[in-house]
PDB file of N, CA and C in Angstrom:
ATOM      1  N   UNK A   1      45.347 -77.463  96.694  1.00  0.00           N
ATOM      2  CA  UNK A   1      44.279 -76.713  96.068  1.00  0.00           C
ATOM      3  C   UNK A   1      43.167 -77.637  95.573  1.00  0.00           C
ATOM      4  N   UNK A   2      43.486 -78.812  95.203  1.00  0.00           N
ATOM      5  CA  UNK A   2      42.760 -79.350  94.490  1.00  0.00           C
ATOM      6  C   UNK A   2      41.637 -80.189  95.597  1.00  0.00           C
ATOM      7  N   UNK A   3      42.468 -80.225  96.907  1.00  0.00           N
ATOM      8  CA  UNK A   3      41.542 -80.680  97.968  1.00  0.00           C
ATOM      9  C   UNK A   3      40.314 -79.831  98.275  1.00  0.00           C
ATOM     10  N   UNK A   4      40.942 -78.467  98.185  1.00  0.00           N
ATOM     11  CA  UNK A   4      40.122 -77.691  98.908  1.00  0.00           C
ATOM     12  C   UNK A   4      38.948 -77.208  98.014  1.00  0.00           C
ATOM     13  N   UNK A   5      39.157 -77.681  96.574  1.00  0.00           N
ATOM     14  CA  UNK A   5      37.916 -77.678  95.363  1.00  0.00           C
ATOM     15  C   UNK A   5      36.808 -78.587  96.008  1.00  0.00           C
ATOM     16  N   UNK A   6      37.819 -80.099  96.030  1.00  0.00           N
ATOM     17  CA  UNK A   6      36.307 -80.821  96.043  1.00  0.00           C
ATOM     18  C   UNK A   6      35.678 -80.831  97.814  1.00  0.00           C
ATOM     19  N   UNK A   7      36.306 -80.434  98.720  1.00  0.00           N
ATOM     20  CA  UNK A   7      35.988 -80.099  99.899  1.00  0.00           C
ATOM     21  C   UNK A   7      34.658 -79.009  99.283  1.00  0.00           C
ATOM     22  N   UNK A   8      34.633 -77.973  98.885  1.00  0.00           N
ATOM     23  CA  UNK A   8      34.100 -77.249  98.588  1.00  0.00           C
ATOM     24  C   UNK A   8      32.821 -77.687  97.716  1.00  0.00           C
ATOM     25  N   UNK A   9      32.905 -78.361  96.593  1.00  0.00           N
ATOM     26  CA  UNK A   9      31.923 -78.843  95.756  1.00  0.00           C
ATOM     27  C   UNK A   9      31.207 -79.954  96.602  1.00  0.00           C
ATOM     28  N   UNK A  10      31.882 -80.660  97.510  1.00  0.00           N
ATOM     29  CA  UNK A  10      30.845 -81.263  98.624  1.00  0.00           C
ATOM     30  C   UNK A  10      29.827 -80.563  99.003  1.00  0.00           C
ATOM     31  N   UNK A  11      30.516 -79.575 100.326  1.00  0.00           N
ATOM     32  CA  UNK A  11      29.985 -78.928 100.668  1.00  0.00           C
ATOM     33  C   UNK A  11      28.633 -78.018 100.158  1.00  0.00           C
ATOM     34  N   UNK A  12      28.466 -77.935  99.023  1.00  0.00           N
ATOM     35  CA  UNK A  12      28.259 -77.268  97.769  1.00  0.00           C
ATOM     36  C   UNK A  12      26.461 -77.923  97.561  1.00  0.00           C
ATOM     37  N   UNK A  13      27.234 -79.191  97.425  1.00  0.00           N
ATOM     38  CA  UNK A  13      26.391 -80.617  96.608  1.00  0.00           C
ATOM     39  C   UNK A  13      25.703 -80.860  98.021  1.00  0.00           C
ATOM     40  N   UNK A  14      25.850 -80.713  98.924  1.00  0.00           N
ATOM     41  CA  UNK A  14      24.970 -81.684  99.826  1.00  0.00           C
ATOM     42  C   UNK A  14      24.019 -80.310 101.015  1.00  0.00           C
ATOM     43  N   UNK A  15      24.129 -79.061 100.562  1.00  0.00           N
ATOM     44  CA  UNK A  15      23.407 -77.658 100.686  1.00  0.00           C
ATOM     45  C   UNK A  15      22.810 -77.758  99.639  1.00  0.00           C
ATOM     46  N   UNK A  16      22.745 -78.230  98.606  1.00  0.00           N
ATOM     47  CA  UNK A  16      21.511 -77.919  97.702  1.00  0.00           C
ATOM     48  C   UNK A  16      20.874 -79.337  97.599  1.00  0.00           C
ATOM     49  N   UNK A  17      20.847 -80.386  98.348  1.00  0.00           N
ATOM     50  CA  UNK A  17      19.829 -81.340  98.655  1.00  0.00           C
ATOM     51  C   UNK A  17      18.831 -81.161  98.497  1.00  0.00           C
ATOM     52  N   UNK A  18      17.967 -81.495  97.933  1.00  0.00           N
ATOM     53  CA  UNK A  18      16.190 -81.618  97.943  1.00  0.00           C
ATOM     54  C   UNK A  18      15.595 -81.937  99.189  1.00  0.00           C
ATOM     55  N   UNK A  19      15.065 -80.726  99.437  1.00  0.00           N
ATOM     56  CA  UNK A  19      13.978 -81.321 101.109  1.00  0.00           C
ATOM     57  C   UNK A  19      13.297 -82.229 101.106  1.00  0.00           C
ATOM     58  N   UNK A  20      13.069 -83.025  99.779  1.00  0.00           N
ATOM     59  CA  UNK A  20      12.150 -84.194  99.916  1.00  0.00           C
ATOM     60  C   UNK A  20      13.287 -85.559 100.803  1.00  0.00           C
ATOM     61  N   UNK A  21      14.053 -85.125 100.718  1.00  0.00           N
ATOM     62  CA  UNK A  21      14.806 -86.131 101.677  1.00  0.00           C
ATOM     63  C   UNK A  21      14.969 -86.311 102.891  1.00  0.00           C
ATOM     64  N   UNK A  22      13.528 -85.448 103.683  1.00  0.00           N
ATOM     65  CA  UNK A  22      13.369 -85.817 104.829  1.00  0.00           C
ATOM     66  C   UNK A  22      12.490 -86.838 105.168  1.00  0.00           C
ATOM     67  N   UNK A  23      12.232 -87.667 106.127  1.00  0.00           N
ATOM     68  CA  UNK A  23      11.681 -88.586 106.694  1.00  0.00           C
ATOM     69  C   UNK A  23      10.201 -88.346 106.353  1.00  0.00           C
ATOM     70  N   UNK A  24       9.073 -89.179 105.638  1.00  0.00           N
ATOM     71  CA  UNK A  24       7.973 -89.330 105.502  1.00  0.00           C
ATOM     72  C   UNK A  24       7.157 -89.837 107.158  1.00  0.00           C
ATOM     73  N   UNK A  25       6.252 -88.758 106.909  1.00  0.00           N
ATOM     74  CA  UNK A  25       5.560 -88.685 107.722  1.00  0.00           C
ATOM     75  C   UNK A  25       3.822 -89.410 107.593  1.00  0.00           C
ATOM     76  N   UNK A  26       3.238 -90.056 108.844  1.00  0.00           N
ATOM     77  CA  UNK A  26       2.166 -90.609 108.500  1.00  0.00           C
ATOM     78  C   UNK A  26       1.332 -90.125 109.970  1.00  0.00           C
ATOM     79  N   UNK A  27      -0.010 -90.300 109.897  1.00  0.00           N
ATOM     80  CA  UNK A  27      -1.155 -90.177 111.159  1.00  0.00           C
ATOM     81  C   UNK A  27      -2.042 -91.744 110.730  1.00  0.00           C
ATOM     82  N   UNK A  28      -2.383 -91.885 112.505  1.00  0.00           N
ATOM     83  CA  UNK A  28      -3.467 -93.107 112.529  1.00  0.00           C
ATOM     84  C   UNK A  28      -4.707 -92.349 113.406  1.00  0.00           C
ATOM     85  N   UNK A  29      -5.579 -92.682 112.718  1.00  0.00           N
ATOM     86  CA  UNK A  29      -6.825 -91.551 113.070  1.00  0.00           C
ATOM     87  C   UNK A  29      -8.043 -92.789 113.160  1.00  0.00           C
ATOM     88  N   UNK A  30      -9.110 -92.438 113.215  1.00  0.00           N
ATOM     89  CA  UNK A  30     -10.100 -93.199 113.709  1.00  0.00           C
ATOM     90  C   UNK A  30     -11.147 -92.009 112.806  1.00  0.00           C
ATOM     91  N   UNK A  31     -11.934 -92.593 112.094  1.00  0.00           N
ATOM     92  CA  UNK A  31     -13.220 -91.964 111.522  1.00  0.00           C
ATOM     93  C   UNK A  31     -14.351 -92.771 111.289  1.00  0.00           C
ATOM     94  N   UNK A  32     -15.531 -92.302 110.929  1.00  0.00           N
ATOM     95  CA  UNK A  32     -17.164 -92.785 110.824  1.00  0.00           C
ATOM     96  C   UNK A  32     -17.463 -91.966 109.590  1.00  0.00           C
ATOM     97  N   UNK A  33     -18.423 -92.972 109.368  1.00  0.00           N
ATOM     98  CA  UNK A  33     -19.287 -93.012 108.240  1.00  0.00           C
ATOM     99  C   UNK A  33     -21.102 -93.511 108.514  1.00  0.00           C
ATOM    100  N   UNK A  34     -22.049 -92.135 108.391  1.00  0.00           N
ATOM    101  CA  UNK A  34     -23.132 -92.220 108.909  1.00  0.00           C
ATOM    102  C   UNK A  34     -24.656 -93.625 108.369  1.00  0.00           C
ATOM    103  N   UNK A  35     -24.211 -93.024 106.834  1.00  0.00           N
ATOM    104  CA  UNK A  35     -24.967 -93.608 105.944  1.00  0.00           C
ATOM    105  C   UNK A  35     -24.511 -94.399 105.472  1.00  0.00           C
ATOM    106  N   UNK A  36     -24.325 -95.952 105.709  1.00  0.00           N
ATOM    107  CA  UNK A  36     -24.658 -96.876 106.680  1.00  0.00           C
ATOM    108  C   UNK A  36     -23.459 -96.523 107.783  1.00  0.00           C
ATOM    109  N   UNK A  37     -24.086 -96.728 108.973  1.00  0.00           N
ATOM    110  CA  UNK A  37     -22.695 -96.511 110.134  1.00  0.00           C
ATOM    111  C   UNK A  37     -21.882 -96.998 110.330  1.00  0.00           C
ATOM    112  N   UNK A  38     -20.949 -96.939 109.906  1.00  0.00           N
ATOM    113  CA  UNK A  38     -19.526 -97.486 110.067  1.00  0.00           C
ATOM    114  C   UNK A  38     -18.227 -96.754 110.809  1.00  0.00           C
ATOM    115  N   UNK A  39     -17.104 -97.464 110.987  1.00  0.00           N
ATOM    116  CA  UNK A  39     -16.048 -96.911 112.180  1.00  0.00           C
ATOM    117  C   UNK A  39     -15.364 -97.486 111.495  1.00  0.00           C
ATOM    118  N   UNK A  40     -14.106 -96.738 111.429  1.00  0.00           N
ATOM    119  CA  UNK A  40     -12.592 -97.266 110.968  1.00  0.00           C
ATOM    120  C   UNK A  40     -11.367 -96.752 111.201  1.00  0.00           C
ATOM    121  N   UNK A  41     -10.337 -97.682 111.871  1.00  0.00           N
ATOM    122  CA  UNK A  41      -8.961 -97.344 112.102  1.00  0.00           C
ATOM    123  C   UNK A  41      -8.496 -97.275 110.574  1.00  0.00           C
ATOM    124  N   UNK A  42      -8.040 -95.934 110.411  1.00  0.00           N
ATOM    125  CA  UNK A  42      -6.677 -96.103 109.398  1.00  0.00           C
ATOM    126  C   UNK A  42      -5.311 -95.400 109.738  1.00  0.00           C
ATOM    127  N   UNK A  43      -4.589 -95.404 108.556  1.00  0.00           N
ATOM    128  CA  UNK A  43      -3.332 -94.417 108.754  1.00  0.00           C
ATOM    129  C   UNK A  43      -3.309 -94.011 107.069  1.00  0.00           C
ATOM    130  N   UNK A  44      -2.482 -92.831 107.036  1.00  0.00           N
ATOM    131  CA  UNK A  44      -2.462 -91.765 106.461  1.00  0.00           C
ATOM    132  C   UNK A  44      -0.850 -91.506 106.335  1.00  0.00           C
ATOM    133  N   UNK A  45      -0.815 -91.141 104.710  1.00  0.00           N
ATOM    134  CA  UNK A  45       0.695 -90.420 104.920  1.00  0.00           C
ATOM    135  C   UNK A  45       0.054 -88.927 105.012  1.00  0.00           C
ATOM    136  N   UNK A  46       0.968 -88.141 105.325  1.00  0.00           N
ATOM    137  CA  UNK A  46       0.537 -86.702 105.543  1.00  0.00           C
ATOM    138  C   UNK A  46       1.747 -85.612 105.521  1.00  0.00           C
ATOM    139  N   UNK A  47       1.574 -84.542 104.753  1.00  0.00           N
ATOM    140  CA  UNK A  47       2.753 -83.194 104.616  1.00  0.00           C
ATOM    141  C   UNK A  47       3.351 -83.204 105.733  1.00  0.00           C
ATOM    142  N   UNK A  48       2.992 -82.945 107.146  1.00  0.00           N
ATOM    143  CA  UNK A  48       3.412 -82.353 108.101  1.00  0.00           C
ATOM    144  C   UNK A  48       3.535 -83.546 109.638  1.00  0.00           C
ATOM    145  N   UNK A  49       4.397 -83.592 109.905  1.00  0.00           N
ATOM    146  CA  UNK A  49       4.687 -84.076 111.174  1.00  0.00           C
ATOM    147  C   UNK A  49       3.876 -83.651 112.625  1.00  0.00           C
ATOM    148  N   UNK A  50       3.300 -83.015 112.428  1.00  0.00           N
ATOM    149  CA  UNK A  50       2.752 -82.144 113.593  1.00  0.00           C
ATOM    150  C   UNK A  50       0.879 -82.374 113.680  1.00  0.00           C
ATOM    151  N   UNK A  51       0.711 -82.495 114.617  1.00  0.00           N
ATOM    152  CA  UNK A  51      -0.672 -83.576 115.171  1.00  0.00           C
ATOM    153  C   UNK A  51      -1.446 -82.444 114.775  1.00  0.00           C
ATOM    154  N   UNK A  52      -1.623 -81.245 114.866  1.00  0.00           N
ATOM    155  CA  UNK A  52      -2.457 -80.225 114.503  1.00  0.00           C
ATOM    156  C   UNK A  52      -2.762 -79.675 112.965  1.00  0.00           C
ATOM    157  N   UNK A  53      -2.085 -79.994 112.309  1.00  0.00           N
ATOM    158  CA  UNK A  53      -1.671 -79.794 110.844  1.00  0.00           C
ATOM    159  C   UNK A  53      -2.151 -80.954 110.297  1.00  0.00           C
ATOM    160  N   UNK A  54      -1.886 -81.820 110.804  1.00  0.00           N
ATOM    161  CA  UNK A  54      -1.822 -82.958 110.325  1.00  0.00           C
ATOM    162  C   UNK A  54      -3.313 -83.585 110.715  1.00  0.00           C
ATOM    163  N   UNK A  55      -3.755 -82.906 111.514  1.00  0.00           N
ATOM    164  CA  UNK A  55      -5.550 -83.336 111.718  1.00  0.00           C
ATOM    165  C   UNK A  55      -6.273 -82.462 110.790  1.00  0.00           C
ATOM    166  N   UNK A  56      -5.960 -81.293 110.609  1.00  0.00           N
ATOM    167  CA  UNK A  56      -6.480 -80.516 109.463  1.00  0.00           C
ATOM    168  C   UNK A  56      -6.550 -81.759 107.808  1.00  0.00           C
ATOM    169  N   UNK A  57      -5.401 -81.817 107.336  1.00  0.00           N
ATOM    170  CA  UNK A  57      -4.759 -82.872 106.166  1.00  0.00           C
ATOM    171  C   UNK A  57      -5.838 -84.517 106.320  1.00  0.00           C
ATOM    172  N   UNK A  58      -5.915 -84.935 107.589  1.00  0.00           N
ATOM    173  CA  UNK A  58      -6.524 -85.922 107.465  1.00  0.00           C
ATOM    174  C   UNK A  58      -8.242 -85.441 107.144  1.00  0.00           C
ATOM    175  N   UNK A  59      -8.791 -84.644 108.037  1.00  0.00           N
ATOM    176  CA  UNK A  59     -10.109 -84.369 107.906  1.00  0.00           C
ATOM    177  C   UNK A  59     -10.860 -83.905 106.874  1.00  0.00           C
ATOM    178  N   UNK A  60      -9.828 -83.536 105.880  1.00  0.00           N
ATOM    179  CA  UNK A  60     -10.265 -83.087 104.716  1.00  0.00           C
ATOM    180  C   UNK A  60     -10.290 -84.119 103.254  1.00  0.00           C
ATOM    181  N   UNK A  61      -9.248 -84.917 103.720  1.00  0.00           N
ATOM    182  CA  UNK A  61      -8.879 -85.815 102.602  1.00  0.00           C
ATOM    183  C   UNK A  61     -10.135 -86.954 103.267  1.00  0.00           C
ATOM    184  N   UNK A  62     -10.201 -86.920 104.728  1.00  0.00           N
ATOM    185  CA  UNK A  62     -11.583 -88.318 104.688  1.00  0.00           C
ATOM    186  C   UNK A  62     -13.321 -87.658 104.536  1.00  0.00           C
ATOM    187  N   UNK A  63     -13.271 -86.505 104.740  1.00  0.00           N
ATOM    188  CA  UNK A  63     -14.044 -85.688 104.164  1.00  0.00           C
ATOM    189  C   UNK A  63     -14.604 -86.215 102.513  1.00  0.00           C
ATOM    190  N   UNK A  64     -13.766 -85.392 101.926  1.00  0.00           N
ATOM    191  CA  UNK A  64     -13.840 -85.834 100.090  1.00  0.00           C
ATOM    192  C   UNK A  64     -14.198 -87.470  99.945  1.00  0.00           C
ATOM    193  N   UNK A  65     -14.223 -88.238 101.013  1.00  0.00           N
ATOM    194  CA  UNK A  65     -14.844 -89.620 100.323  1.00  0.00           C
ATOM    195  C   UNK A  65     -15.926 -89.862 101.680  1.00  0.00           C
ATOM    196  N   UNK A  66     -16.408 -88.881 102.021  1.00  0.00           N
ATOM    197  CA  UNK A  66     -17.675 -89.051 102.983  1.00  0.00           C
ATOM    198  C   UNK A  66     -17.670 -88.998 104.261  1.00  0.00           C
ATOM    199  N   UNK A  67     -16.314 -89.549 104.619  1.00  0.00           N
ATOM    200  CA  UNK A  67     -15.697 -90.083 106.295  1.00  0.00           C
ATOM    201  C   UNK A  67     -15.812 -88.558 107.415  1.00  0.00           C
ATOM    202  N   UNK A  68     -16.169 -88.944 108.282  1.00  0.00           N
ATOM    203  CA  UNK A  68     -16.221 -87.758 109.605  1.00  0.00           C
ATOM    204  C   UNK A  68     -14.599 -88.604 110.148  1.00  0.00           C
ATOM    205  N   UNK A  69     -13.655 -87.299 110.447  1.00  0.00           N
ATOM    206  CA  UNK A  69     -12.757 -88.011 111.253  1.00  0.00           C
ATOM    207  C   UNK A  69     -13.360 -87.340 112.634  1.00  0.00           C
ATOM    208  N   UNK A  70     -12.628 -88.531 113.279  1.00  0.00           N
ATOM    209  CA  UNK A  70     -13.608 -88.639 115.022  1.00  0.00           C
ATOM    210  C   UNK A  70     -12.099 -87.885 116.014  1.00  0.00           C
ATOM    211  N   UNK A  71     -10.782 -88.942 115.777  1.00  0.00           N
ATOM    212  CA  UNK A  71      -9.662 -87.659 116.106  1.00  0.00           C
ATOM    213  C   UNK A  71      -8.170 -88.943 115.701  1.00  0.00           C
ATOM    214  N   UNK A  72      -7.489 -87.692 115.238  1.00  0.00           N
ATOM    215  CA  UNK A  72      -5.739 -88.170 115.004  1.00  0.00           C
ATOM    216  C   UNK A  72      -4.993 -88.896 116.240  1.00  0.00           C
ATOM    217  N   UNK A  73      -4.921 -89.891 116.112  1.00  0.00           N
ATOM    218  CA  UNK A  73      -4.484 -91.068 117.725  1.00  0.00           C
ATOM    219  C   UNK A  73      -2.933 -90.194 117.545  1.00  0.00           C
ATOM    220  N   UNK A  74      -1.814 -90.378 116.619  1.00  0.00           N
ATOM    221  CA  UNK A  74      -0.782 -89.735 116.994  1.00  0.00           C
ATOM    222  C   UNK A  74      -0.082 -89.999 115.234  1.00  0.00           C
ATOM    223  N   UNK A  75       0.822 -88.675 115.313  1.00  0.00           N
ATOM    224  CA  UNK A  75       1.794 -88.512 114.350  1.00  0.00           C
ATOM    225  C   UNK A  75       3.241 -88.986 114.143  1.00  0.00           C
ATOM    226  N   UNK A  76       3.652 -90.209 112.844  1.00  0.00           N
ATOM    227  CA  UNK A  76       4.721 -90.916 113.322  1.00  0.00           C
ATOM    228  C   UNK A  76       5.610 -90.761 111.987  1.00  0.00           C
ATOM    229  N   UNK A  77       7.060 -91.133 111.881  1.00  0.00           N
ATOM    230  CA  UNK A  77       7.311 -91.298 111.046  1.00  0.00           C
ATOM    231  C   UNK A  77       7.866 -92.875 109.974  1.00  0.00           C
ATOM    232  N   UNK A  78       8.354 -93.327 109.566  1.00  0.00           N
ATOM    233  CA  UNK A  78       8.749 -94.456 109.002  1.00  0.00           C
ATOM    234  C   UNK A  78       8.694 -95.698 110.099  1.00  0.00           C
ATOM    235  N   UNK A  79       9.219 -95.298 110.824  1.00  0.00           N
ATOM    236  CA  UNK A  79       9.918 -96.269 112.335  1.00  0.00           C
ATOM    237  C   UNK A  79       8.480 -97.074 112.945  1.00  0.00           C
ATOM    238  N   UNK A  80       7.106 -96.625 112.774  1.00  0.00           N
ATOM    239  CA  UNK A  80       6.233 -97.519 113.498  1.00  0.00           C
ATOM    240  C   UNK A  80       5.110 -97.547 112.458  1.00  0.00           C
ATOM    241  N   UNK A  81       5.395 -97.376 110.842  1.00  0.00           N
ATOM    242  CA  UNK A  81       4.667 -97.805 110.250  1.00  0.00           C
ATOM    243  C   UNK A  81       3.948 -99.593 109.836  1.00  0.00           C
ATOM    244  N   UNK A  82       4.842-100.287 110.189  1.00  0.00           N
ATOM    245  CA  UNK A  82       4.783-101.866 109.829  1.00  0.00           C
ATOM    246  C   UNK A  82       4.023-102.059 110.945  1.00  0.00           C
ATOM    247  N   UNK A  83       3.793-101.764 112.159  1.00  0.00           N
ATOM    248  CA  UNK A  83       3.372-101.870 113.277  1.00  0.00           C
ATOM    249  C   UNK A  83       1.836-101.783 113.190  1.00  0.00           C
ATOM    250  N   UNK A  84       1.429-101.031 112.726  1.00  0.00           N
ATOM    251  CA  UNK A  84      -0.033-100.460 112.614  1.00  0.00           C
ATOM    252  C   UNK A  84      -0.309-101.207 111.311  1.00  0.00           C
ATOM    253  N   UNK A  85       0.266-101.755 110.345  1.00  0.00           N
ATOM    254  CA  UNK A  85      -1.074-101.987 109.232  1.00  0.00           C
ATOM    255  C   UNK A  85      -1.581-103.031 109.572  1.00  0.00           C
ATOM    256  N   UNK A  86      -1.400-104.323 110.429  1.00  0.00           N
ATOM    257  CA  UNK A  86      -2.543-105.023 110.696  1.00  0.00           C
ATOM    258  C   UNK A  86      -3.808-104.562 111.080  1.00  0.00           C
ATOM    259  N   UNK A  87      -3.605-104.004 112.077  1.00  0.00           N
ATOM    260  CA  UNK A  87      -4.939-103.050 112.390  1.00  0.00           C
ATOM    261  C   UNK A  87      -5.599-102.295 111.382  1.00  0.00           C
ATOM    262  N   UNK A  88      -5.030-101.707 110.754  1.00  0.00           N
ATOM    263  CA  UNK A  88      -5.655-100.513 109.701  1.00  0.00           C
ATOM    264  C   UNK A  88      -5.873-101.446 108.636  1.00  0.00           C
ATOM    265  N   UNK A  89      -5.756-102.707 108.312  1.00  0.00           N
ATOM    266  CA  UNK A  89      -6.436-103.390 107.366  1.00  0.00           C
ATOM    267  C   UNK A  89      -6.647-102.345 105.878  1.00  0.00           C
ATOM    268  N   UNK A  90      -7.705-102.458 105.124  1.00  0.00           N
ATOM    269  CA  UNK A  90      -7.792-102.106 104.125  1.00  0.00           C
ATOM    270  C   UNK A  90      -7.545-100.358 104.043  1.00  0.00           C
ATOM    271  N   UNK A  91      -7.385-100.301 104.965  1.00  0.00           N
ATOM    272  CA  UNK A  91      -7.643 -98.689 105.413  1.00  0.00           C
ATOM    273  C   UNK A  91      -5.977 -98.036 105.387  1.00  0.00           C
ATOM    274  N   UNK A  92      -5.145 -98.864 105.276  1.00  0.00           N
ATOM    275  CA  UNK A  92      -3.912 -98.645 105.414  1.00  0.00           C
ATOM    276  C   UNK A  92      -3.695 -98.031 104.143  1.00  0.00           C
ATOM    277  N   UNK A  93      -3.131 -97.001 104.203  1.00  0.00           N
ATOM    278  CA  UNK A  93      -2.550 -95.624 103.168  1.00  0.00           C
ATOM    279  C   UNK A  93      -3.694 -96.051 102.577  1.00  0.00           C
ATOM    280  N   UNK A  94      -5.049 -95.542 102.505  1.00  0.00           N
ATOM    281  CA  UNK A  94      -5.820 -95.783 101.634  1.00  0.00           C
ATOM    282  C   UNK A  94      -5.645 -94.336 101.010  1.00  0.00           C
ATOM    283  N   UNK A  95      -6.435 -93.492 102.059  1.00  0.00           N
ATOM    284  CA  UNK A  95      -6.316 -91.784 101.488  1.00  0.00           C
ATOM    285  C   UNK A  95      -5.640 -91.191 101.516  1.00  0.00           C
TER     286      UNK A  95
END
């Protein structure tokens, strides 16, 4: 009996997990800036895994600091973040 408690309170305990314990998600996008003209690779953490959602999330957040995004290169998670911040330089998780 006493197995079949904590079998149960497992079971129990790891169904009421917090969804934040899924894999963080990020986008590397490319945007401009008119006044003075400028171009910049960055990356982005972002809600949603999904390139369409997730171009919405970027365009708005580079929006609010002036930026035109130009388009979302692709949606990744943890696994090819170290990869990209040379490139994205200062731009890396900025917004």
């Amino acid at each position: 009996m006493t197995r079949f408690i904590a079998s149960l309170t497992l079971v129990f305990m790891t169904l009421t997990l917090p969804v934040s314990a899924q894999a963080a998600c990020y986008a590397d996008y490319k945007a401009k800036r008119d006044q003075p003209y400028e171009l910049h690779y960055g990356v982005m953490q972002v809600s949603a895994c999904d390139k369409g959602a997730a171009t919405e999330e970027v365009r708005g957040r580079l929006a609010q600091a002036g930026w035109v995004l130009l388009n979302v290169v692709s949606v990744f998670d943890d696994g090819g973040l170290a990869d990209r911040k040379a490139n994205a330089g200062p731009y890396y998780l900025r917004f």
